[in-house]
C-alpha atoms as a PDB file:
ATOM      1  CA  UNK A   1      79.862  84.303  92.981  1.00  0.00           C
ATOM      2  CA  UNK A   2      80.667  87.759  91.495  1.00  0.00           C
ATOM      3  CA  UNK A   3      77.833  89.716  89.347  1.00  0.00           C
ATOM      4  CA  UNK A   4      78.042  91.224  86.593  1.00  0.00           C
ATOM      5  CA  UNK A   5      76.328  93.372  84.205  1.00  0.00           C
ATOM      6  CA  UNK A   6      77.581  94.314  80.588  1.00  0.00           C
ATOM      7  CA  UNK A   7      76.078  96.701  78.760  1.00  0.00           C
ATOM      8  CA  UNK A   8      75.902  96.199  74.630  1.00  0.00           C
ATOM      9  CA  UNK A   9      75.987  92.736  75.701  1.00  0.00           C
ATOM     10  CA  UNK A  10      74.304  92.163  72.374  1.00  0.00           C
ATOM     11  CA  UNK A  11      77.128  93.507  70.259  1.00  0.00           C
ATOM     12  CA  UNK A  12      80.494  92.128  69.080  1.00  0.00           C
ATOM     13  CA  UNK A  13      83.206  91.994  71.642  1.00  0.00           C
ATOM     14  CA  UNK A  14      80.278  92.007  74.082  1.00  0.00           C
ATOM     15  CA  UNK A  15      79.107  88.810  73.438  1.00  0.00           C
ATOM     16  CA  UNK A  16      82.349  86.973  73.632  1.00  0.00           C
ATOM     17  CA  UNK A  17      82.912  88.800  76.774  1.00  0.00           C
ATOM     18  CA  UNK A  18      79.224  87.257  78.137  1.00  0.00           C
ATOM     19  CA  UNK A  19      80.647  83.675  77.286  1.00  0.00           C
ATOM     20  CA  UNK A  20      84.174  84.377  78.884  1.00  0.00           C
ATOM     21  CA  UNK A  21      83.104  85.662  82.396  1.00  0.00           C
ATOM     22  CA  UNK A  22      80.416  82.841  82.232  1.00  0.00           C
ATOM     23  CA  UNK A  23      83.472  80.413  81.869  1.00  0.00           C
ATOM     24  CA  UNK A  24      85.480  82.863  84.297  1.00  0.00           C
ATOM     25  CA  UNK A  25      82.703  81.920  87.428  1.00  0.00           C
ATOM     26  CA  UNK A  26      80.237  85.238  87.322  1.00  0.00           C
ATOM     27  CA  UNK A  27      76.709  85.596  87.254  1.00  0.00           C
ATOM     28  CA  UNK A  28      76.030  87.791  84.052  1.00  0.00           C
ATOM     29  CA  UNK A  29      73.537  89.943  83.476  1.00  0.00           C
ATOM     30  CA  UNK A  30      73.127  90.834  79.996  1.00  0.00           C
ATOM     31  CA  UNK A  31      71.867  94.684  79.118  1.00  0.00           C
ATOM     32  CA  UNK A  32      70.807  94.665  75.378  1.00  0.00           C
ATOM     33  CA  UNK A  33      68.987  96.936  73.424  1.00  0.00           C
ATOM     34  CA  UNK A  34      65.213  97.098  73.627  1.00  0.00           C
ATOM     35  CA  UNK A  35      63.621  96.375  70.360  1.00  0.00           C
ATOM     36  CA  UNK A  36      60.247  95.329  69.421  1.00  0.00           C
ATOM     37  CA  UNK A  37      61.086  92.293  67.695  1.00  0.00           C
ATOM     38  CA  UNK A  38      62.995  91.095  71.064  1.00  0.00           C
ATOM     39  CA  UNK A  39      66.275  90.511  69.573  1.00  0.00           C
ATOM     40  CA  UNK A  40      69.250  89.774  71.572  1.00  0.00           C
ATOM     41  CA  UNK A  41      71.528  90.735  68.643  1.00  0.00           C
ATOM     42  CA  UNK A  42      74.139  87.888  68.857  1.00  0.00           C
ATOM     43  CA  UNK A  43      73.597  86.643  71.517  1.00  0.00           C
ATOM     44  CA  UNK A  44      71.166  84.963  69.804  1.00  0.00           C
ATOM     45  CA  UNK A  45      73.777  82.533  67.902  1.00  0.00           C
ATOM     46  CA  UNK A  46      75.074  80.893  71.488  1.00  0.00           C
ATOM     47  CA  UNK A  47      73.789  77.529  72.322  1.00  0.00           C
ATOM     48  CA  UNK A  48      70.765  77.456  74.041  1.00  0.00           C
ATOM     49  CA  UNK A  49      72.662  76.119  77.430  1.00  0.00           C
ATOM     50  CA  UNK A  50      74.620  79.150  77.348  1.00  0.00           C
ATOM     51  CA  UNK A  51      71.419  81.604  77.518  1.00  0.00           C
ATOM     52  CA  UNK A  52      69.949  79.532  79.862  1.00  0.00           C
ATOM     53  CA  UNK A  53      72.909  80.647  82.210  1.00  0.00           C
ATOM     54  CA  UNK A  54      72.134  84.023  80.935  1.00  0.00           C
ATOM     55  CA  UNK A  55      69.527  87.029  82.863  1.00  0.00           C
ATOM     56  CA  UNK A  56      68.346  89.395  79.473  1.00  0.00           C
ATOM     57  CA  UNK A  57      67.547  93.157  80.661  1.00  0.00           C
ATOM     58  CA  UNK A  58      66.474  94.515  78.067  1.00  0.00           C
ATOM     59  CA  UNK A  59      66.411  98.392  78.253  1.00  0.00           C
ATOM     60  CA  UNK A  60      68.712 101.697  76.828  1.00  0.00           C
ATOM     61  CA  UNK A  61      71.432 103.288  78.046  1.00  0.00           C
ATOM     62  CA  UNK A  62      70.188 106.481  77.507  1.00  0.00           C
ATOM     63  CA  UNK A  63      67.626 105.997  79.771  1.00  0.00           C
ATOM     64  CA  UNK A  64      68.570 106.057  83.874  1.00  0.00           C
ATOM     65  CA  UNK A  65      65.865 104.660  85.071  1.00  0.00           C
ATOM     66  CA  UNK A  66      66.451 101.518  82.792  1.00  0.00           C
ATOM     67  CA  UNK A  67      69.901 101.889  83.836  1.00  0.00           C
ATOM     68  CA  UNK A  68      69.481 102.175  87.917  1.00  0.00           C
ATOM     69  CA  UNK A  69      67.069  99.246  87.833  1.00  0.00           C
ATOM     70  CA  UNK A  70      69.305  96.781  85.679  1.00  0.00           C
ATOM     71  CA  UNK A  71      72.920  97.631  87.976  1.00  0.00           C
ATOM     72  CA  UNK A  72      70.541  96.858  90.876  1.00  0.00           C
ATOM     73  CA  UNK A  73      72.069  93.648  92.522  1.00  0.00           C
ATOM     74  CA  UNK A  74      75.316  93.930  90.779  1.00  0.00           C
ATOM     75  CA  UNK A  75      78.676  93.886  91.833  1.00  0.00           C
ATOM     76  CA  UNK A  76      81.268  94.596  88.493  1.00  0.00           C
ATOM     77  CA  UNK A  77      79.867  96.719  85.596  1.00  0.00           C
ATOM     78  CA  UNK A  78      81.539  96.187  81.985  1.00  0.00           C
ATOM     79  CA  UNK A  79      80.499  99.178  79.797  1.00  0.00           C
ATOM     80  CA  UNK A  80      80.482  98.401  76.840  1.00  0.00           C
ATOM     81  CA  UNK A  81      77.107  99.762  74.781  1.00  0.00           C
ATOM     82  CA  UNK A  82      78.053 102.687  72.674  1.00  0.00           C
ATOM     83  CA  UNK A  83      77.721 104.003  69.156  1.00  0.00           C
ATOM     84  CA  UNK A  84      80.941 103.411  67.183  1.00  0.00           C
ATOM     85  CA  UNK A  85      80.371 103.908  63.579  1.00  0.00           C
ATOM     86  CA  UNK A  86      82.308 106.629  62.670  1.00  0.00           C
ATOM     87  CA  UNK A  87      81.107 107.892  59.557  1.00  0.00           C
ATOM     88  CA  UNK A  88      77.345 107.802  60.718  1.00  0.00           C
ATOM     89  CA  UNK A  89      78.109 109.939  63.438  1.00  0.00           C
ATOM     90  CA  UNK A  90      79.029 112.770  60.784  1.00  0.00           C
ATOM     91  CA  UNK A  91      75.933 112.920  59.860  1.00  0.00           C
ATOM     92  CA  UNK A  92      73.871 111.879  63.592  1.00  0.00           C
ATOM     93  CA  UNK A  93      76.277 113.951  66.201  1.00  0.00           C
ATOM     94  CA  UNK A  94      73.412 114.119  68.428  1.00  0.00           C
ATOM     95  CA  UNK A  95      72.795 109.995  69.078  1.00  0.00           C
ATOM     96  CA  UNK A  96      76.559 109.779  69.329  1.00  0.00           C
ATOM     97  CA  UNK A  97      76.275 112.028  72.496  1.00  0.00           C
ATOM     98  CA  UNK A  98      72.997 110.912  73.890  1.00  0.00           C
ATOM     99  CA  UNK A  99      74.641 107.242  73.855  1.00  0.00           C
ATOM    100  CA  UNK A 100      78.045 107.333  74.378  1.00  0.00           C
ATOM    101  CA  UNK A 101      78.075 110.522  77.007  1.00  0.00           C
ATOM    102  CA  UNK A 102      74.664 110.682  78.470  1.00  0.00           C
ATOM    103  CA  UNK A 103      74.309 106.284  78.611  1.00  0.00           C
ATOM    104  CA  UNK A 104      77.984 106.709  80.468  1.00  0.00           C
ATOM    105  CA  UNK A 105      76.879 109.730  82.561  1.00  0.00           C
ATOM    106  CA  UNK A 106      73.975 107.024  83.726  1.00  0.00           C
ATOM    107  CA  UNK A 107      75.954 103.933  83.983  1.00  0.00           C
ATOM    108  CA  UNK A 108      78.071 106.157  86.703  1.00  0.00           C
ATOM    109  CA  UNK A 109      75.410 108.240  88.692  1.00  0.00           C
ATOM    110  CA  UNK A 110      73.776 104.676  89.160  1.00  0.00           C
ATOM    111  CA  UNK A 111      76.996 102.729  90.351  1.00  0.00           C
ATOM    112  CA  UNK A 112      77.608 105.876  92.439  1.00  0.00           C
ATOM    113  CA  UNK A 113      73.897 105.707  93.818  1.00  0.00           C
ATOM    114  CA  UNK A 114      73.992 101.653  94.120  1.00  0.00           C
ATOM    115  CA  UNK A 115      77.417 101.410  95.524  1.00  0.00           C
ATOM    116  CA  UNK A 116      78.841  99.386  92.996  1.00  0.00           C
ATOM    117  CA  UNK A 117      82.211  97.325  93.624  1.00  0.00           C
ATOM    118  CA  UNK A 118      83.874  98.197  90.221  1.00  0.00           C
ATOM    119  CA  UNK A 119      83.175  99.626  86.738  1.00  0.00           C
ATOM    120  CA  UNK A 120      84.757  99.356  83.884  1.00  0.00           C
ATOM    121  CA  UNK A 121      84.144 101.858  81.346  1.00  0.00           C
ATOM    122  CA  UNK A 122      85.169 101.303  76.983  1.00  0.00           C
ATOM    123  CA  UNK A 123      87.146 103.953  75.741  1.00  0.00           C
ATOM    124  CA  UNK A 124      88.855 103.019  72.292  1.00  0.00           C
ATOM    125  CA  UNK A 125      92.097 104.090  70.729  1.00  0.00           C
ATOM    126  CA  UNK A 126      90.525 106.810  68.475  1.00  0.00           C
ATOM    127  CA  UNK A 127      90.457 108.944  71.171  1.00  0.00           C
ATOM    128  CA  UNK A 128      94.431 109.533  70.935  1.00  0.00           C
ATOM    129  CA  UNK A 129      94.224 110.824  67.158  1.00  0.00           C
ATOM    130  CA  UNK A 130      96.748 110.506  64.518  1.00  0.00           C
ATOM    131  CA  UNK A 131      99.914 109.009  67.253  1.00  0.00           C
ATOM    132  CA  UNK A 132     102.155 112.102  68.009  1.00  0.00           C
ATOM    133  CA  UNK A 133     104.792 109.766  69.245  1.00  0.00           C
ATOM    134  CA  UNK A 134     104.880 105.945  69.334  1.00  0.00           C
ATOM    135  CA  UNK A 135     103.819 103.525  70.692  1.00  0.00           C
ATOM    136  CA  UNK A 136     100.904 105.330  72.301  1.00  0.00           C
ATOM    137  CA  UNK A 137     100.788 105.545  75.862  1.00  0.00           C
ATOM    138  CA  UNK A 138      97.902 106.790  77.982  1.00  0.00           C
ATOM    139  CA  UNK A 139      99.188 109.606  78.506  1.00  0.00           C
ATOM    140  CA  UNK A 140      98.869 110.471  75.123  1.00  0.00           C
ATOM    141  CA  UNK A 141      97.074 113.976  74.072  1.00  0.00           C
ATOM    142  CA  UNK A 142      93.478 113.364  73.531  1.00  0.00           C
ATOM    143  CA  UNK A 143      92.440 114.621  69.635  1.00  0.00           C
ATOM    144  CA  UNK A 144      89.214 114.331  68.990  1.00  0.00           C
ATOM    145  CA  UNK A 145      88.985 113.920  64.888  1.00  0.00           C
ATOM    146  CA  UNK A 146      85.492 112.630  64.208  1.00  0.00           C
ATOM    147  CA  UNK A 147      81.978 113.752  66.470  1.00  0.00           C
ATOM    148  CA  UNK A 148      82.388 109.694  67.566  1.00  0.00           C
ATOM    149  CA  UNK A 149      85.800 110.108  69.448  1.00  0.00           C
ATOM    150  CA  UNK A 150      84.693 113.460  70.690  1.00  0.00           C
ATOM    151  CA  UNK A 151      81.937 111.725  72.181  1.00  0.00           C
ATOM    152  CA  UNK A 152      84.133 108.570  73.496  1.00  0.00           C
ATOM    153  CA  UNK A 153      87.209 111.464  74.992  1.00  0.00           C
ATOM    154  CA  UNK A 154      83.727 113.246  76.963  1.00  0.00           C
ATOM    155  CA  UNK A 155      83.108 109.932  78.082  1.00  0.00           C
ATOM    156  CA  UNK A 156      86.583 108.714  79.645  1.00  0.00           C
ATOM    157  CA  UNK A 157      86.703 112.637  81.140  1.00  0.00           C
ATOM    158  CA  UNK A 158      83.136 112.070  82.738  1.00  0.00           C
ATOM    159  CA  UNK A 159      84.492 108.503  84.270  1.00  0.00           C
ATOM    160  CA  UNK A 160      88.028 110.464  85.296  1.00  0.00           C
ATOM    161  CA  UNK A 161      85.555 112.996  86.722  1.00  0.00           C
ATOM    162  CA  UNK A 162      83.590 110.884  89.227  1.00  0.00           C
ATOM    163  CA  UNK A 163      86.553 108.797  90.271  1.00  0.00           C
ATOM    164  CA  UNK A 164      88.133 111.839  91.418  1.00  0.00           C
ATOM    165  CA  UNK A 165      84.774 113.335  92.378  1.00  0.00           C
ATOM    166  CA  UNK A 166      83.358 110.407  94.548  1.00  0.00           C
ATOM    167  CA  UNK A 167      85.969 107.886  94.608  1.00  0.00           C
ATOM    168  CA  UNK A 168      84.095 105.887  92.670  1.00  0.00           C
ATOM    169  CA  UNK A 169      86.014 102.901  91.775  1.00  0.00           C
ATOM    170  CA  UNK A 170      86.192 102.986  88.013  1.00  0.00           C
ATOM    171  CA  UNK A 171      88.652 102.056  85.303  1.00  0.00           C
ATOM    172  CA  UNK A 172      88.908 103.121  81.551  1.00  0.00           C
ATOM    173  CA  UNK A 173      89.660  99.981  79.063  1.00  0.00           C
ATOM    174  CA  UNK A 174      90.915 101.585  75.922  1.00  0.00           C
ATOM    175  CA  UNK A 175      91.055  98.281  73.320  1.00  0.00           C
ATOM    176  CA  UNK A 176      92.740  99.420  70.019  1.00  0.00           C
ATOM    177  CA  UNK A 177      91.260  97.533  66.914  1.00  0.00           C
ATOM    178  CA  UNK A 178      89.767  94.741  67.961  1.00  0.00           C
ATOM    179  CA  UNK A 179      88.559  92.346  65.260  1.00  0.00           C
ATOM    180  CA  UNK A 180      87.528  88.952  64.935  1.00  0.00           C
ATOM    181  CA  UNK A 181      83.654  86.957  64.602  1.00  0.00           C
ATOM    182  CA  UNK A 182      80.524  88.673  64.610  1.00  0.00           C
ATOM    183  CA  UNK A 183      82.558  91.940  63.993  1.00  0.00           C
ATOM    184  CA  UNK A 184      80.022  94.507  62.372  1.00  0.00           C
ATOM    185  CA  UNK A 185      80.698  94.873  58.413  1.00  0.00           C
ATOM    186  CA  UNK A 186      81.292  98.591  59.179  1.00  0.00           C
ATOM    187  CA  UNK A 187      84.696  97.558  60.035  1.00  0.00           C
ATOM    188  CA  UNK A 188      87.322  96.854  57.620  1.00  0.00           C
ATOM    189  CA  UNK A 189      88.375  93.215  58.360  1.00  0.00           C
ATOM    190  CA  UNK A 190      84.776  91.876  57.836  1.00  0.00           C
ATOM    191  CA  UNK A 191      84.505  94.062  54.670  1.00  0.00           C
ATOM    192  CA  UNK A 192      87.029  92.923  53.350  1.00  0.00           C
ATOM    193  CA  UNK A 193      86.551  89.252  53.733  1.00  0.00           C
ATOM    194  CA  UNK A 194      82.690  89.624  53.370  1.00  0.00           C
ATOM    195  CA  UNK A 195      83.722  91.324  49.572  1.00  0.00           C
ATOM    196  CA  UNK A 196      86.233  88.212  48.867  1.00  0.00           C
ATOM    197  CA  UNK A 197      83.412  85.304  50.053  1.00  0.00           C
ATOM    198  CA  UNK A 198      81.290  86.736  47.687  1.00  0.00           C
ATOM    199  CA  UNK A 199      83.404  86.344  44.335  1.00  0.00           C
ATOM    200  CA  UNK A 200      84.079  89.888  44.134  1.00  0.00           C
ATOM    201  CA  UNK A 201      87.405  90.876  42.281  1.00  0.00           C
ATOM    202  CA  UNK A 202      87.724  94.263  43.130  1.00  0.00           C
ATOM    203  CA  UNK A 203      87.496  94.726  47.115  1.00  0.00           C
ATOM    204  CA  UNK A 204      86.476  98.594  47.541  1.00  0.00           C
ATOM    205  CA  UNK A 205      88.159 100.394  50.503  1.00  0.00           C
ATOM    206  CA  UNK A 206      88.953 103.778  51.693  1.00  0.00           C
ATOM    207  CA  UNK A 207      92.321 104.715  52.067  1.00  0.00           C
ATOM    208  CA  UNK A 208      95.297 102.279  52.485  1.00  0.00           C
ATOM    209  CA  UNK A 209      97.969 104.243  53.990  1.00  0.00           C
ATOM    210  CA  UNK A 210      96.175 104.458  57.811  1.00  0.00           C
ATOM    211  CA  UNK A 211      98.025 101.747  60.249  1.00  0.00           C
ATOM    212  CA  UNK A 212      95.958 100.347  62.967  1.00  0.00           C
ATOM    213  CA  UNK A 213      96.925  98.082  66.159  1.00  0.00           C
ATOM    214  CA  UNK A 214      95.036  94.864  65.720  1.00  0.00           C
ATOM    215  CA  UNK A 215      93.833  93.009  68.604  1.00  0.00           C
ATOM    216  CA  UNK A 216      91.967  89.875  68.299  1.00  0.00           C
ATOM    217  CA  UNK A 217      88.720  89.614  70.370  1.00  0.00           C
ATOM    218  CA  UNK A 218      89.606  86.784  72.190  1.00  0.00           C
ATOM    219  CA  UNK A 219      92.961  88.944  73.524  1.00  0.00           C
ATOM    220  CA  UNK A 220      90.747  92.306  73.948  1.00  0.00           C
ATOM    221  CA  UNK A 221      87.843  90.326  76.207  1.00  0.00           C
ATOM    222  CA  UNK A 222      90.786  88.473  77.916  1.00  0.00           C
ATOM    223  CA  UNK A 223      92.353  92.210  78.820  1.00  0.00           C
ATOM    224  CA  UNK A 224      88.976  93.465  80.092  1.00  0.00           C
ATOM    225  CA  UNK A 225      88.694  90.497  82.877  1.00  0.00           C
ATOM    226  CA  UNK A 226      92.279  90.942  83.811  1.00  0.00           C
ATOM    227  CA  UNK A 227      91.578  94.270  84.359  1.00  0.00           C
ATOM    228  CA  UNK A 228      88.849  93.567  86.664  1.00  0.00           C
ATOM    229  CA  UNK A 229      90.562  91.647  89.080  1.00  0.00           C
ATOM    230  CA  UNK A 230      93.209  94.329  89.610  1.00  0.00           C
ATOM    231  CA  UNK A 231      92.495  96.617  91.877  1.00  0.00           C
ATOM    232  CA  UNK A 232      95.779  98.337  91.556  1.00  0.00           C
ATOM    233  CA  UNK A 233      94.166 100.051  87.748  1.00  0.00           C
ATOM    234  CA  UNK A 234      91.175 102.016  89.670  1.00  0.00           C
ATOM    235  CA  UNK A 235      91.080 105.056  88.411  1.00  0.00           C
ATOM    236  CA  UNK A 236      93.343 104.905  85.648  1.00  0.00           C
ATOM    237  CA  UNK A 237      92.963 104.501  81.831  1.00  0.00           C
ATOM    238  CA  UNK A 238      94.282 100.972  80.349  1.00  0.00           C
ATOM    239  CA  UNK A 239      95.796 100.479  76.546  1.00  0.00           C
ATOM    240  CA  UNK A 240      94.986  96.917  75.220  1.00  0.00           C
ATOM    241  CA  UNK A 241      97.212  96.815  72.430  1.00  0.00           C
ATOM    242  CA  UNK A 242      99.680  94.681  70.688  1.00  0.00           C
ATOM    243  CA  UNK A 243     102.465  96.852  70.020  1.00  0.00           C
ATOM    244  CA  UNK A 244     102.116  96.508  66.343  1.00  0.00           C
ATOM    245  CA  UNK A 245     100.959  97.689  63.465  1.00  0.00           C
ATOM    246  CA  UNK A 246      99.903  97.602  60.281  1.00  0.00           C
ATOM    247  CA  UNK A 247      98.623  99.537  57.118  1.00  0.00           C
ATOM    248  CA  UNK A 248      95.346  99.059  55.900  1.00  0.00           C
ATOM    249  CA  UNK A 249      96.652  98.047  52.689  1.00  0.00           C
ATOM    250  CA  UNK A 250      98.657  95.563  53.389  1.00  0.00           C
ATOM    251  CA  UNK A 251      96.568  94.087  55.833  1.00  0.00           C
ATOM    252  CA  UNK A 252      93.936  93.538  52.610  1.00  0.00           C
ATOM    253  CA  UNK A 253      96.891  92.102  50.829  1.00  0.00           C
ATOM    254  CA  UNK A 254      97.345  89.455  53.708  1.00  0.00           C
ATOM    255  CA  UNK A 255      93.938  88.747  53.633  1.00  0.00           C
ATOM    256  CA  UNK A 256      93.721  88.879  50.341  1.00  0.00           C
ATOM    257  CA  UNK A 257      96.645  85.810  50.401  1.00  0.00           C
ATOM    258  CA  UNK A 258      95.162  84.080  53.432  1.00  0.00           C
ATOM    259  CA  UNK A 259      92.040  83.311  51.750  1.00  0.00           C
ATOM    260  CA  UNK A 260      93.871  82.197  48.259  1.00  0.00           C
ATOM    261  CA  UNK A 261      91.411  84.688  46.072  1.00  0.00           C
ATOM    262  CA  UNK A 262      92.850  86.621  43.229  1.00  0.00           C
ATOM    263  CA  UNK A 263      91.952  89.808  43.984  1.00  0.00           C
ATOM    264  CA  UNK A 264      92.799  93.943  43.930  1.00  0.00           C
ATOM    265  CA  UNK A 265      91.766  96.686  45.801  1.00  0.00           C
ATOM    266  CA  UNK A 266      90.408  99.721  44.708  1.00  0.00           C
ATOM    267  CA  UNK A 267      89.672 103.203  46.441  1.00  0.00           C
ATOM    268  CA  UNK A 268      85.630 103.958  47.056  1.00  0.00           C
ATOM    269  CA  UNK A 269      85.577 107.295  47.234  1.00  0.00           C
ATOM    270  CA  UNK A 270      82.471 107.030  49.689  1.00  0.00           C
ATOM    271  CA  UNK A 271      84.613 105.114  52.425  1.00  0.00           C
ATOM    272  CA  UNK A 272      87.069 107.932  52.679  1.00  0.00           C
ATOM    273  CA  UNK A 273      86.923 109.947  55.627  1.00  0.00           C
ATOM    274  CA  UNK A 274      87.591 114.057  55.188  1.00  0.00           C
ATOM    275  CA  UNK A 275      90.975 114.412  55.097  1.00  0.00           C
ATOM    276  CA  UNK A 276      91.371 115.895  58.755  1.00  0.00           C
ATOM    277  CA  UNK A 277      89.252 112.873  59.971  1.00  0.00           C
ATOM    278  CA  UNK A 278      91.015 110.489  59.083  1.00  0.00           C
ATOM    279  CA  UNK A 279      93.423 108.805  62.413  1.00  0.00           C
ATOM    280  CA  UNK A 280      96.760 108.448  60.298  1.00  0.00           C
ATOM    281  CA  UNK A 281      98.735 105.919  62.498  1.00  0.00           C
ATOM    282  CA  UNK A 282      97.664 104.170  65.471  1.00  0.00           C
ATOM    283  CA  UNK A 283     100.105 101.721  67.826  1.00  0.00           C
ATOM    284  CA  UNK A 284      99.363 100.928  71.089  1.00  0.00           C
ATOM    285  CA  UNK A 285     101.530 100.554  74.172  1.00  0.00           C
ATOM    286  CA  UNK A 286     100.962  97.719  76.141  1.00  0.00           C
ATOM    287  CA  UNK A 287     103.076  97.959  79.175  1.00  0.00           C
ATOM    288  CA  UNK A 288     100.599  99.181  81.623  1.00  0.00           C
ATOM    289  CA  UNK A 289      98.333  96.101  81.483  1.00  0.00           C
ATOM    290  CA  UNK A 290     101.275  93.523  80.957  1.00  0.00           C
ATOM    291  CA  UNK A 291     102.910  95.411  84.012  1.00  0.00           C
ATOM    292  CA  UNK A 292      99.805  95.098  86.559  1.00  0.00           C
ATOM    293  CA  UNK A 293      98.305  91.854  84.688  1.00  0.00           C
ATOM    294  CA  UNK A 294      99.297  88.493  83.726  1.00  0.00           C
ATOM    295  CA  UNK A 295      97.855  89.392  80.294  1.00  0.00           C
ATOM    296  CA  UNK A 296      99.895  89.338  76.941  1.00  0.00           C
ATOM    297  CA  UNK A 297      98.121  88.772  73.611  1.00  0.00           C
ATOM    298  CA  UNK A 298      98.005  85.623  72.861  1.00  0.00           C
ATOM    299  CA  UNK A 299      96.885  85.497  69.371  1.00  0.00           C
ATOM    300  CA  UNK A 300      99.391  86.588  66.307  1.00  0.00           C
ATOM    301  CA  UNK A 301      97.566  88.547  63.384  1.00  0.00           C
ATOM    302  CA  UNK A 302      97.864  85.414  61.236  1.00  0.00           C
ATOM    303  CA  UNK A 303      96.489  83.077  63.760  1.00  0.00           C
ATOM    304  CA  UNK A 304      93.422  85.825  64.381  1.00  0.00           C
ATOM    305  CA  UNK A 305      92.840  86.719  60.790  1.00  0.00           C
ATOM    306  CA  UNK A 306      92.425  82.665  60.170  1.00  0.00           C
ATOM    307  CA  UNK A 307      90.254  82.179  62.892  1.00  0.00           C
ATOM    308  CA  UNK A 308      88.215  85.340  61.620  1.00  0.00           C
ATOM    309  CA  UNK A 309      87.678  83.972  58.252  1.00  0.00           C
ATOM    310  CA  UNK A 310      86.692  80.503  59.313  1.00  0.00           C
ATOM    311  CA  UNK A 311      84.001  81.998  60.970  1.00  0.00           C
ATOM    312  CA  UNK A 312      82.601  84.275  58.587  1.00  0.00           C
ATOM    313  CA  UNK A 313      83.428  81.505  55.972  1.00  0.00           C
ATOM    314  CA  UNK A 314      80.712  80.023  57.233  1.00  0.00           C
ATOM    315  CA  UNK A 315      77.053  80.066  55.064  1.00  0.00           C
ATOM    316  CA  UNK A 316      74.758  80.685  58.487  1.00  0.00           C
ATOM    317  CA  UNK A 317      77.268  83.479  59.387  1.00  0.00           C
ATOM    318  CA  UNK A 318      78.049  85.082  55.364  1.00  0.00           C
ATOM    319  CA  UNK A 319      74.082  85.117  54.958  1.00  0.00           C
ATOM    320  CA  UNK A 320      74.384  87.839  57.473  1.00  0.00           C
ATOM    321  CA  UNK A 321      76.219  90.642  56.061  1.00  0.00           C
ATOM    322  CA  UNK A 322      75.372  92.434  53.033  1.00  0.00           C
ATOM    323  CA  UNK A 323      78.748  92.417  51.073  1.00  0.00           C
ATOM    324  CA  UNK A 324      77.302  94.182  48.454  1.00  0.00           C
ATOM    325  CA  UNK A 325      76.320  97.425  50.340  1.00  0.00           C
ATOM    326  CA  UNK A 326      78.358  99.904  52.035  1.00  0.00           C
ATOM    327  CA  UNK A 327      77.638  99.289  55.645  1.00  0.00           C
ATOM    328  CA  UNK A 328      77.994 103.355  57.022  1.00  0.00           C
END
């Protein structure tokens, strides 16, 4: 039996990702954030069989002590604790690289130290930019148009860096929008339908024009254990993408129709990011991953978008989100 440790096991996609390789045969180790009140973010919603199957370390990236003592044992690393919220890292630059670069930097050193059999490190499609050609490859320029993707590009170079340094054998997974349950409310889908759920006729956004590659969780954690069992993507960066895309604005209007509310949107002036900020277009090529891997998404927008708001539809999981705040 393989073992594994995922870091920001706590978090969105890596929770789903705890229950999948559970149900895929691994040991998992789980790596959330230390807190005083002992919270396992949500991995405190899975049926108490399911933790039971589970070994917490709780601990922080940032520090690699934490680090070297949790990898110890382990044979796959999924990387996935990082600081994503873009428009808090205008304002907090610093945390942004203490996490996302230094907590990678120490996931790395350790696997090098410990001899690791295979790491997978989370990149994410902001670090391409506004696409200068479509679909986006990955080998795509790198832009770096907010401090977060600046942080995530120094990132994927430090992995490049020590697989060509020490042979260590690591891959980059670069999801593009994943969405789905527990997503954070930072993210547009959940706003959205968090806004609706509550009876609110005017759903506030930022802008509308933006198009985004929309990958349901279920396809993104599905792409990250592919990728692990394919030796043949060492040292090279993956797209999970679905070849499509969509505005912003539309995508509210679907949602919008979906859930059978009556409904416009409006433009919060506070969501908008500056104007050179702001990732224009974003559509993924796929034909890396489909090429090495059996994977292909298996979930239509539709289909995900349904699923999405049947979960957040219901009262145990709406009582969670603030719909009435603006979640930076």
């Amino acid at each position: 039996m393989k073992k594994a440790l995922i870091t920001g096991a706590d978090g969105f996609i890596g929770s789903h990702l705890v229950e999948k390789l559970l149900r895929d045969g691994y040991a998992v180790k789980a790596f959330t954030y230390y807190n005083s009140f002992n919270s396992w973010g949500w991995l405190d919603t899975l049926p108490a069989e399911i933790l039971r199957e589970i070994e917490i370390f709780a601990g922080d990236v940032r520090d690699p002590n934490g680090v070297r003592t949790a990898m110890q044992g382990v044979d796959t690393v999924f990387h996935l604790a990082a600081l994503i919220a873009i428009p808090y890292s205008y304002h907090s630059p610093d945390s942004y690289v203490d996490t996302n670069v230094k907590g990678t930097l120490n996931i790395l050193q350790a696997a090098r130290d410990l001899s690791v059999e295979k790491i997978l490190v989370t990149s994410t499609s902001e670090v391409y930019g506004t696409a200068q050609f479509v679909p986006i490859t990955e080998a795509h320029p790198r832009q770096g148009q907010s401090p977060y993707s600046a942080t995530k590009i120094g990132a994927d170079a430090m992995a490049d860096a020590y697989y060509r340094s020490f042979n260590l054998p690591v891959v980059t997974v670069r999801p593009f929008n994943t969405y789905g349950p527990r997503q954070s409310a930072r993210a547009v889908i959940p706003t959205i339908i968090t806004q609706l759920l509550n009876g609110q006729q005017e759903i506030k956004l930022g802008a509308t024009h933006p198009t985004r590659d929309l990958v349901f969780v279920a396809d993104t954690i599905n792409g990250f254990a592919e990728i692990a069992r394919h030796d043949a993507l060492i040292g090279q960066e993956v797209n999970i993408a679905t070849n499509t895309e969509i505005s912003i604005g539309d995508l509210a209007r679907l949602i919008i129709e979906l859930m059978g509310a009556d409904a416009e949107i409006v433009s919060d002036d506070q969501r908008l990011r500056p104007e050179k900020s702001e990732v224009e277009r974003l559509f993924g090529d796929n034909e890396k991953i489909t090429t090495a891997t059996p994977w292909r998404p298996q979930y239509s927008l539709t289909d995900g978008l349904r699923e999405t708001i049947a979960w957040f539809s219901q009262p145990e999981n709406l009582r969670q989100y603030k719909a009435d705040l603006y979640n930076v």
